[in-house]
Protein backbone atom coordinates (compact mmCIF):
# COMPACT_ATOMS: atom_id res chain seq x y z
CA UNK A 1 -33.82 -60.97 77.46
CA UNK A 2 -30.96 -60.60 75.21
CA UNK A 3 -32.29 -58.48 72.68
CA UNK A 4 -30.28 -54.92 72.10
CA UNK A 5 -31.57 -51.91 71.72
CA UNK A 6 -28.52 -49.70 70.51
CA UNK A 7 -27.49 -46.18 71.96
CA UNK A 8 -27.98 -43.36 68.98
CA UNK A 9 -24.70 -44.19 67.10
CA UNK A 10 -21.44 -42.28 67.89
CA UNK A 11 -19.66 -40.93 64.83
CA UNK A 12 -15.95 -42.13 64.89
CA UNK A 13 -13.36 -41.16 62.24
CA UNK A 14 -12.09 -43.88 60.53
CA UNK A 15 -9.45 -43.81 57.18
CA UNK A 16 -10.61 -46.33 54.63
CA UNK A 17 -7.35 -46.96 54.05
CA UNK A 18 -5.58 -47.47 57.72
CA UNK A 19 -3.65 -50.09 58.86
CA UNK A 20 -4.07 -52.38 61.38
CA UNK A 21 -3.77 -50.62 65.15
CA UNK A 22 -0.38 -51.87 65.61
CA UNK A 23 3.12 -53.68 63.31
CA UNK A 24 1.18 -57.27 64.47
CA UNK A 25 -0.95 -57.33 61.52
CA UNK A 26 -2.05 -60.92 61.10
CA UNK A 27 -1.42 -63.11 58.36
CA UNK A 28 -3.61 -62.93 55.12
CA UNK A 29 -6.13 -66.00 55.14
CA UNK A 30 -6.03 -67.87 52.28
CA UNK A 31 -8.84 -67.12 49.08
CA UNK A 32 -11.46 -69.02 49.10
CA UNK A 33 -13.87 -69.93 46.23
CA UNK A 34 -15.07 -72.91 47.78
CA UNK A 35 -19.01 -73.12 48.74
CA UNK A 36 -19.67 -71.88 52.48
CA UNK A 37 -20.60 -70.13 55.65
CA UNK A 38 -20.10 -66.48 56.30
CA UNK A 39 -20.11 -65.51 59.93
CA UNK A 40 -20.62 -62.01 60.98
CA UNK A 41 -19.79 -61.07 64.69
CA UNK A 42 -20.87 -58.16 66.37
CA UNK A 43 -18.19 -57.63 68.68
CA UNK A 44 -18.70 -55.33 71.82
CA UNK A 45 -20.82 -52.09 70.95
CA UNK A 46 -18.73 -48.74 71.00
CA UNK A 47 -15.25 -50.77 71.06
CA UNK A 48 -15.30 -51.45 67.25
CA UNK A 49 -14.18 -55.27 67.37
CA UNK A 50 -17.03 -56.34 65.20
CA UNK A 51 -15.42 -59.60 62.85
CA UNK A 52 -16.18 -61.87 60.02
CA UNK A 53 -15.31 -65.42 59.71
CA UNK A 54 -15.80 -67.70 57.24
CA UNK A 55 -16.44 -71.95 57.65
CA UNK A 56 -16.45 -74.52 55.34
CA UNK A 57 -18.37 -77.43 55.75
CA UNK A 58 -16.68 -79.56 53.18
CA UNK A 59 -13.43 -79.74 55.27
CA UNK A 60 -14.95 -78.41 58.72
CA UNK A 61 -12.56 -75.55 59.03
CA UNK A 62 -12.87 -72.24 59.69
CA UNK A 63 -10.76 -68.90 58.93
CA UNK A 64 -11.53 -66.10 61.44
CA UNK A 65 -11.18 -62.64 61.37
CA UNK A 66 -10.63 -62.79 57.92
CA UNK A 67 -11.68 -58.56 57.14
CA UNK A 68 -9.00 -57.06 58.66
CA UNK A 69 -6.38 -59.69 57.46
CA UNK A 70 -7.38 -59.06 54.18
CA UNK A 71 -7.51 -55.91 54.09
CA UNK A 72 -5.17 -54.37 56.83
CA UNK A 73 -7.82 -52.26 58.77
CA UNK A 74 -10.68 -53.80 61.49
CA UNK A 75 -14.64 -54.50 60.02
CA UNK A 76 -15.60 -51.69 62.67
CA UNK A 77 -18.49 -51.14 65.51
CA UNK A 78 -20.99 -53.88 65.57
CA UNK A 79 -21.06 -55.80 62.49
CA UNK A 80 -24.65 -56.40 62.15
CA UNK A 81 -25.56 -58.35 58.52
CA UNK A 82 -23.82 -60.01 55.07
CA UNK A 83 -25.95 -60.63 51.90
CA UNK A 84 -24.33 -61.15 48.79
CA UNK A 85 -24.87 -60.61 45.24
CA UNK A 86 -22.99 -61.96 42.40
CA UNK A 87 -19.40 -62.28 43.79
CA UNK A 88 -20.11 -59.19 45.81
CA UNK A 89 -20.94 -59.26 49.69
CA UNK A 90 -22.31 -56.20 51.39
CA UNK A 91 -21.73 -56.40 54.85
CA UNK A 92 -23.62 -53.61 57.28
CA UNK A 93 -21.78 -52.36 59.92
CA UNK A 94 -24.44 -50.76 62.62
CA UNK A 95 -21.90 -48.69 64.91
CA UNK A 96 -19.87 -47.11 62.73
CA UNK A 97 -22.48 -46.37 60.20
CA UNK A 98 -21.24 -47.75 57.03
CA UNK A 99 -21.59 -50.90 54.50
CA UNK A 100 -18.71 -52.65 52.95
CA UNK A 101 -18.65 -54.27 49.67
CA UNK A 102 -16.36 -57.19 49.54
CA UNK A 103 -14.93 -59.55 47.47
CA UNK A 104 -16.33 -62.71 48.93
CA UNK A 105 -13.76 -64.55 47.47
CA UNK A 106 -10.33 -62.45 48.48
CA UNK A 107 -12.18 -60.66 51.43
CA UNK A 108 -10.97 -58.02 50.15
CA UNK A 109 -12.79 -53.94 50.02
CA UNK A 110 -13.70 -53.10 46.76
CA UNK A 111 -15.97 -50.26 48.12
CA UNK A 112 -18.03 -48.74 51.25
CA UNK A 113 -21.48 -46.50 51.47
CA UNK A 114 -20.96 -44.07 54.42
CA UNK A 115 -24.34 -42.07 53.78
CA UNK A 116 -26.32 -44.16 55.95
CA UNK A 117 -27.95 -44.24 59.54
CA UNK A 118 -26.99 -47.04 61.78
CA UNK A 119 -27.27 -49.92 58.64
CA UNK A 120 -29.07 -53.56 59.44
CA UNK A 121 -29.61 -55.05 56.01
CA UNK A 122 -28.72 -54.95 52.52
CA UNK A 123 -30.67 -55.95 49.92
CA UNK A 124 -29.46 -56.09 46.06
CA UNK A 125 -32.74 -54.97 44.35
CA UNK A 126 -30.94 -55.02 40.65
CA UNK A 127 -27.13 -54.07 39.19
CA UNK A 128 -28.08 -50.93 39.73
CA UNK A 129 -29.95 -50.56 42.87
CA UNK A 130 -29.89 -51.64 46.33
CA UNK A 131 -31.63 -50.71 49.05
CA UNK A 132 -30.43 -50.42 52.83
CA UNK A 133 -32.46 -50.89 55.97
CA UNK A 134 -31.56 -48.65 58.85
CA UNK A 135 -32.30 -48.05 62.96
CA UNK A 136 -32.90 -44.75 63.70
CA UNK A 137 -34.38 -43.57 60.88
CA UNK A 138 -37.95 -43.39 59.23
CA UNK A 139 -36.20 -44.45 55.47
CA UNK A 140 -34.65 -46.94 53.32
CA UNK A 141 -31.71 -45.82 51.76
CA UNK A 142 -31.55 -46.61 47.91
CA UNK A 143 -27.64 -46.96 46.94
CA UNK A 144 -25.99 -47.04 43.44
CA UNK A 145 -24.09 -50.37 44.23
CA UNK A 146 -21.55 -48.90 41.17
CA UNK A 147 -20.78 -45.97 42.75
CA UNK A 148 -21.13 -46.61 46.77
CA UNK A 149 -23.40 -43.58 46.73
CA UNK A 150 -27.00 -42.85 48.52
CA UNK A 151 -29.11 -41.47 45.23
CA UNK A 152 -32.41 -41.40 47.37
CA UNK A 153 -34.70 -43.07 50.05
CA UNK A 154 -37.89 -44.77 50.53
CA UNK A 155 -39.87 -42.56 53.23
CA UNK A 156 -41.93 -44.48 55.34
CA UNK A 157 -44.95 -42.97 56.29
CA UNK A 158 -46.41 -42.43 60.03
CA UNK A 159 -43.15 -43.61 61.49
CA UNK A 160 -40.61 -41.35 63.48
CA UNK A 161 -37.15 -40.88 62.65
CA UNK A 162 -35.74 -41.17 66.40
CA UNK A 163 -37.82 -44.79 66.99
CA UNK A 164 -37.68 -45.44 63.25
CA UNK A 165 -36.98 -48.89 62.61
CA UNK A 166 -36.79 -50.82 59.45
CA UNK A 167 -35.20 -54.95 59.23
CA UNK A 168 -34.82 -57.58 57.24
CA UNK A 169 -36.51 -57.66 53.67
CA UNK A 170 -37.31 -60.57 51.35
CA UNK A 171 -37.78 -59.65 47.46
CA UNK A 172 -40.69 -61.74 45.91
CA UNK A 173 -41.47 -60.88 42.10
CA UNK A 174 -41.41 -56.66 42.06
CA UNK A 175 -42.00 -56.01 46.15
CA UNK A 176 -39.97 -56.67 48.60
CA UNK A 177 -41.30 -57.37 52.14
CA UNK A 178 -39.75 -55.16 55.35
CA UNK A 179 -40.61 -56.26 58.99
CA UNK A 180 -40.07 -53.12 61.03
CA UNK A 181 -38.45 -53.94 64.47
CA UNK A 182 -37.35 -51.56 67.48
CA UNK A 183 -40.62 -49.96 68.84
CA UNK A 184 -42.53 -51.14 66.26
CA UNK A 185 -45.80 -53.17 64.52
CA UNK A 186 -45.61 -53.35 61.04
CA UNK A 187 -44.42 -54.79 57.90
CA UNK A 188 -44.34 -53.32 54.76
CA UNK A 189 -44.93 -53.55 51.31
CA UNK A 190 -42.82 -52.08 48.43
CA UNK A 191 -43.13 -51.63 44.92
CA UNK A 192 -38.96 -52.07 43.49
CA UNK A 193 -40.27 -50.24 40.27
CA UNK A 194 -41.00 -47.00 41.97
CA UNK A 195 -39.09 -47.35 45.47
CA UNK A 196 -42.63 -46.63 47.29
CA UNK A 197 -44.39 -48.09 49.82
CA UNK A 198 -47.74 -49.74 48.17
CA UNK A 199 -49.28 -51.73 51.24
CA UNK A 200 -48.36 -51.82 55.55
CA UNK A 201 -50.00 -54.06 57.98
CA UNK A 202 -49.58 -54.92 61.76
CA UNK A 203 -48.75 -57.55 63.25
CA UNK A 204 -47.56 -58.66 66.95
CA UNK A 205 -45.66 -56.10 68.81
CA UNK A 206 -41.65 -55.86 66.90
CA UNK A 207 -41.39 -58.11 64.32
CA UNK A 208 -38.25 -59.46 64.65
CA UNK A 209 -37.97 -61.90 61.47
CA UNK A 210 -39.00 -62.81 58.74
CA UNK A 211 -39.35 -66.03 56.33
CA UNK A 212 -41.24 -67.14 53.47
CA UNK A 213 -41.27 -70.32 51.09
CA UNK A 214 -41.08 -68.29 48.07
CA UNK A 215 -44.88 -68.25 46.64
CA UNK A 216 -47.92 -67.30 48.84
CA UNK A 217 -47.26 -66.91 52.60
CA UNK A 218 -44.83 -64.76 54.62
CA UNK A 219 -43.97 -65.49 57.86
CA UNK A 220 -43.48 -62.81 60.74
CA UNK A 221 -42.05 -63.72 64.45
CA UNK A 222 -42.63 -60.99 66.80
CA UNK A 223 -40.65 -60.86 70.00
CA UNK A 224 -43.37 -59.38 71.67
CA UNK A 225 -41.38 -56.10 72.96
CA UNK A 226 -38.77 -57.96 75.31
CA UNK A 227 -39.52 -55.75 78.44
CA UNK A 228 -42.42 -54.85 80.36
CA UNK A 229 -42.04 -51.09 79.79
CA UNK A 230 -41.16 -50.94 76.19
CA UNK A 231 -43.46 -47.97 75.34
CA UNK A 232 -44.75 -49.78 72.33
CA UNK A 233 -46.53 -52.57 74.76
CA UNK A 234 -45.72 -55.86 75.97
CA UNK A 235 -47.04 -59.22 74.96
CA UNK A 236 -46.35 -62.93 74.32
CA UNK A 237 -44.11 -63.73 71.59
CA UNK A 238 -46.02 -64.95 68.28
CA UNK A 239 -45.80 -66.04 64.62
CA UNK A 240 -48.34 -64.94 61.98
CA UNK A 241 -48.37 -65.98 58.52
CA UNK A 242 -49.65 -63.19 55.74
CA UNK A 243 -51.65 -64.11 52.53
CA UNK A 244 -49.09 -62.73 49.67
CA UNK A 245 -52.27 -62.37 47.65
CA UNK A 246 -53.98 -60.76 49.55
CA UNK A 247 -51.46 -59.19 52.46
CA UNK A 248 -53.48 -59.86 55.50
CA UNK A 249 -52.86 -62.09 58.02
CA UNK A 250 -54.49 -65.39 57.98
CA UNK A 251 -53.63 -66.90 61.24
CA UNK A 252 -51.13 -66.11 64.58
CA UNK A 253 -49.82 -69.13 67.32
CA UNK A 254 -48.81 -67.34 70.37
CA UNK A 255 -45.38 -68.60 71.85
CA UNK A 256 -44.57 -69.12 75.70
CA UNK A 257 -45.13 -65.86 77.87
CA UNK A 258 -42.19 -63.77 78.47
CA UNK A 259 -40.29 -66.15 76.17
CA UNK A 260 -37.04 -65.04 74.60
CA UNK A 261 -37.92 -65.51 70.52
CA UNK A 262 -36.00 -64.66 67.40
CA UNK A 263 -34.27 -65.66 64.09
CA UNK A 264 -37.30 -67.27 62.46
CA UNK A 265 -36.62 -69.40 59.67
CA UNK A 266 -38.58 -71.50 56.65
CA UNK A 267 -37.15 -74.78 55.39
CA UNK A 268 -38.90 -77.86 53.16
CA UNK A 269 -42.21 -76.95 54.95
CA UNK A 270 -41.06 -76.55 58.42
CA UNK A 271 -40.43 -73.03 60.53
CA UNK A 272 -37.43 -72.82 62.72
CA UNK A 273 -36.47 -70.19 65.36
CA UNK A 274 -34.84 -70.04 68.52
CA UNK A 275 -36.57 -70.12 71.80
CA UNK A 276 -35.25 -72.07 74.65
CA UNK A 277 -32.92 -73.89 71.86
CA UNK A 278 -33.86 -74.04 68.62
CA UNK A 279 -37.82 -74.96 67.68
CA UNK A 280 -38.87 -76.94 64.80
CA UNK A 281 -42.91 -76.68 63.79
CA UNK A 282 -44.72 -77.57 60.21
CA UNK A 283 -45.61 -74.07 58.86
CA UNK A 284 -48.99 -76.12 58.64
CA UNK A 285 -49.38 -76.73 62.21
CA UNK A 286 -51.98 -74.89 64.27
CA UNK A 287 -49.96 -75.18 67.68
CA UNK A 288 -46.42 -74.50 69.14
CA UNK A 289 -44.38 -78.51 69.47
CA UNK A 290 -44.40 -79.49 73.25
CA UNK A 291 -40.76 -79.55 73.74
CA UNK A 292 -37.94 -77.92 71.66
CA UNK A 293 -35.94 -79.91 68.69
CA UNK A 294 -32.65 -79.20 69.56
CA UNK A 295 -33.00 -78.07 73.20
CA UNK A 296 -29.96 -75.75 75.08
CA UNK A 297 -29.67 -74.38 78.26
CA UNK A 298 -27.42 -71.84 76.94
CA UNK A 299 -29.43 -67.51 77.25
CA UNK A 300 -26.72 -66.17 74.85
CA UNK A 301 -28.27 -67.88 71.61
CA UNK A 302 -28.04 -65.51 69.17
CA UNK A 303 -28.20 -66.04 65.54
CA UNK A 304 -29.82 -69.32 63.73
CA UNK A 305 -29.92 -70.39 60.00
CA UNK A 306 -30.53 -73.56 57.56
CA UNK A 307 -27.86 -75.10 54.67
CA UNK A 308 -30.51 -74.46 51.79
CA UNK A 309 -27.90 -77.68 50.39
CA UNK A 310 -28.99 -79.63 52.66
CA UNK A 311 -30.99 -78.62 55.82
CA UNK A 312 -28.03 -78.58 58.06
CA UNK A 313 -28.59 -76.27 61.19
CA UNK A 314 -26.15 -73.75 62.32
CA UNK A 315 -26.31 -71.39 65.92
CA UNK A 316 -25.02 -69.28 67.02
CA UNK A 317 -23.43 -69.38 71.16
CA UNK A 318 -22.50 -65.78 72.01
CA UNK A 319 -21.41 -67.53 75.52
CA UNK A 320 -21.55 -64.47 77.77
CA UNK A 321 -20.93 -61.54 75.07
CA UNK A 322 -17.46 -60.98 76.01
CA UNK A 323 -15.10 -63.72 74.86
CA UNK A 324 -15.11 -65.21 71.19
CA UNK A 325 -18.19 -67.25 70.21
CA UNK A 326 -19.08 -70.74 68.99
CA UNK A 327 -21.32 -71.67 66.31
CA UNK A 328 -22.57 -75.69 66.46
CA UNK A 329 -24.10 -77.64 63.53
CA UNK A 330 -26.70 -79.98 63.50
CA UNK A 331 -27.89 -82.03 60.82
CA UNK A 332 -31.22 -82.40 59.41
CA UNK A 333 -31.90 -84.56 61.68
CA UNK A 334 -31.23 -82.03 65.05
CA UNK A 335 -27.58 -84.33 65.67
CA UNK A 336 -24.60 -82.20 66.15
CA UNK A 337 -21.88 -82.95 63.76
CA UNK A 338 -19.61 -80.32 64.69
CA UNK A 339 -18.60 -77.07 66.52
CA UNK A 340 -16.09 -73.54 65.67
CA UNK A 341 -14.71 -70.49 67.60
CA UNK A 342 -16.29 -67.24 65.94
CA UNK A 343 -15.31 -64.18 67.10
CA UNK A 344 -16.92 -61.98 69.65
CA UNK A 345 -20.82 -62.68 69.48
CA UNK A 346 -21.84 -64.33 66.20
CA UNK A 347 -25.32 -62.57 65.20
CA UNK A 348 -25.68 -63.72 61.65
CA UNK A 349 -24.90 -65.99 58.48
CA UNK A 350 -24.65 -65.66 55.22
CA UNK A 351 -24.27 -68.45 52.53
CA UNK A 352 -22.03 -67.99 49.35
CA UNK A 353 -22.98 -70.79 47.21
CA UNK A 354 -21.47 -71.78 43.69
CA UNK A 355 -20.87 -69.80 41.06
């Protein structure tokens, strides 16, 4: 099974403001305020080549590596997640331990938060608060997006610092929603007004993702544990959908045994996720479909997600983790329509829409 479980991080120096290793420092890409696709690539773990590209669908091109040719220095050690707020993208960079704020529309740094343990998400909670998942650690930073700085955490109770594990998160009215990942069972509950956790529940063994339509139900795909001797147990993959009213679940489908199942997504009442290619099932159905909707017979897919424009599909190809990637897109429809080199393994999207 693909899925990573990352080495504690290695501190490495870095100067915000080097230069590029060498006098070859590639051209600036052009700006860009044009509707599109963010691309963030992990690159190889420990050998800091982690990348960001950026596609547009309009005009089917793609600029890549456009961090370090904007600003002169490389994105760092595994570039993990993007999410963006306002004309600002925060972009968490596992490895080396930090998240960059960007310009999304110049690529260019306009600050970093270095206070933080091995970052997977960002989340922009208001203009003056955002909060940042981490591995390794039982806490959710809470940042002063003004400043760059760490002004406090969300403890999470129960869980250990050395198999702590906190993911994505999905804000909904005043909570937000955290599926906790790596040797895990839960998702959380927490109330933005106070930065506390109000309300936990388990689920299948790691939840890897998770989706909702935006009212009552959030869904949770669990990948089961990957490996027969993950010390948190071993078990098919599943999906459960939780009550938002209530926060219990209300009803799990199992997935294949010893299935390889992530990236779960919602769109216009249908779940997506990939699994042998990419699956396609009415969040209403009671049963996994019998065959796949866009089938592959690729084992390096690695990151999934849906146009909200228009229900295009894009995946990710990490190919075999070494050289650059390819990302395909499908239509609504599961047809491809067209296909772009990434850099080294593309793990995850992130849509800048109009302003």
């Amino acid at each position: 099974m693909k899925k990573i479980f990352y080495l504690a991080a290695v501190a490495a120096a870095f100067s915000f403001t080097s230069c590029s290793d060498d006098d070859n420092t590639p051209a600036p890409p052009a700006q860009s305020s044009v509707e599109g696709l963010f691309v963030v690539c992990n690159g190889n773990y420990l050998v800091g080549n982690g990348s960001l590209s950026y596609y547009n669908p309009d005009g089917n091109s793609v600029e890549n590596n456009v961090f370090q040719r904007a600003n002169g220095m490389k994105l760092g050690d595994t570039a993990q997640s993007m999410s963006i707020d306002g004309n600002t993208g925060w972009i968490c960079v596992n490895g080396s331990n930090v998240v960059y704020a960007i310009d999304v529309d110049t690529y260019k740094v306009k600050g970093h938060v270095t206070d933080v343990t091995s970052p997977r998400n960002a989340l922009a909670i208001s203009d003056s608060k955002l909060y940042v998942t981490n591995l390794y650690d039982n806490r959710i930073a809470i940042v002063n997006p003004a400043t760059y700085t760490v002004t406090g955490h969300i403890d999470i109770p129960d869980m250990e610092a050395s198999t702590g594990s906190t993911e994505q998160m999905i804000k909904i009215g005043d909570y937000v929603y955290v599926n906790c990942w790596s040797y895990q069972k839960e998702v959380l509950k927490i109330d933005t007004r106070n930065d506390k956790v109000v309300d936990r529940i388990e689920v299948g063994i790691q939840p890897q993702s998770i989706a909702t339509d935006g009212k009552n139900s959030l869904w949770v795909l669990c990948d089961g544990g990957g490996w027969a001797e993950n010390p948190v147990g071993f078990e098919a993959p599943s999906i459960s959908r939780i009550d938002l009213n209530t926060f219990k679940v209300v009803s799990t489908i199992k997935l294949a045994e010893y299935s390889s199942a992530s990236h779960l997504r919602y769109y216009n009442g249908n779940l997506f996720w990939l699994e042998n290619g990419v699956q396609r099932m009415s969040a209403d159905a009671t049963a996994v479909p019998a065959a796949a909707f866009i089938p592959s017979t690729s084992y390096s897919l690695y990151a999934l997600d849906i146009n909200p424009a228009n229900g295009d599909i894009y995946v990710g190809d990490a190919i075999d983790y070494m050289q650059d990637g390819t990302v395909t897109r499908y239509n609504a429809s599961g047809d491809k329509t067209d296909s772009f080199t990434t850099g080294i393994i593309p793990a995850g999207f992130c849509w800048k829409t109009g302003k």
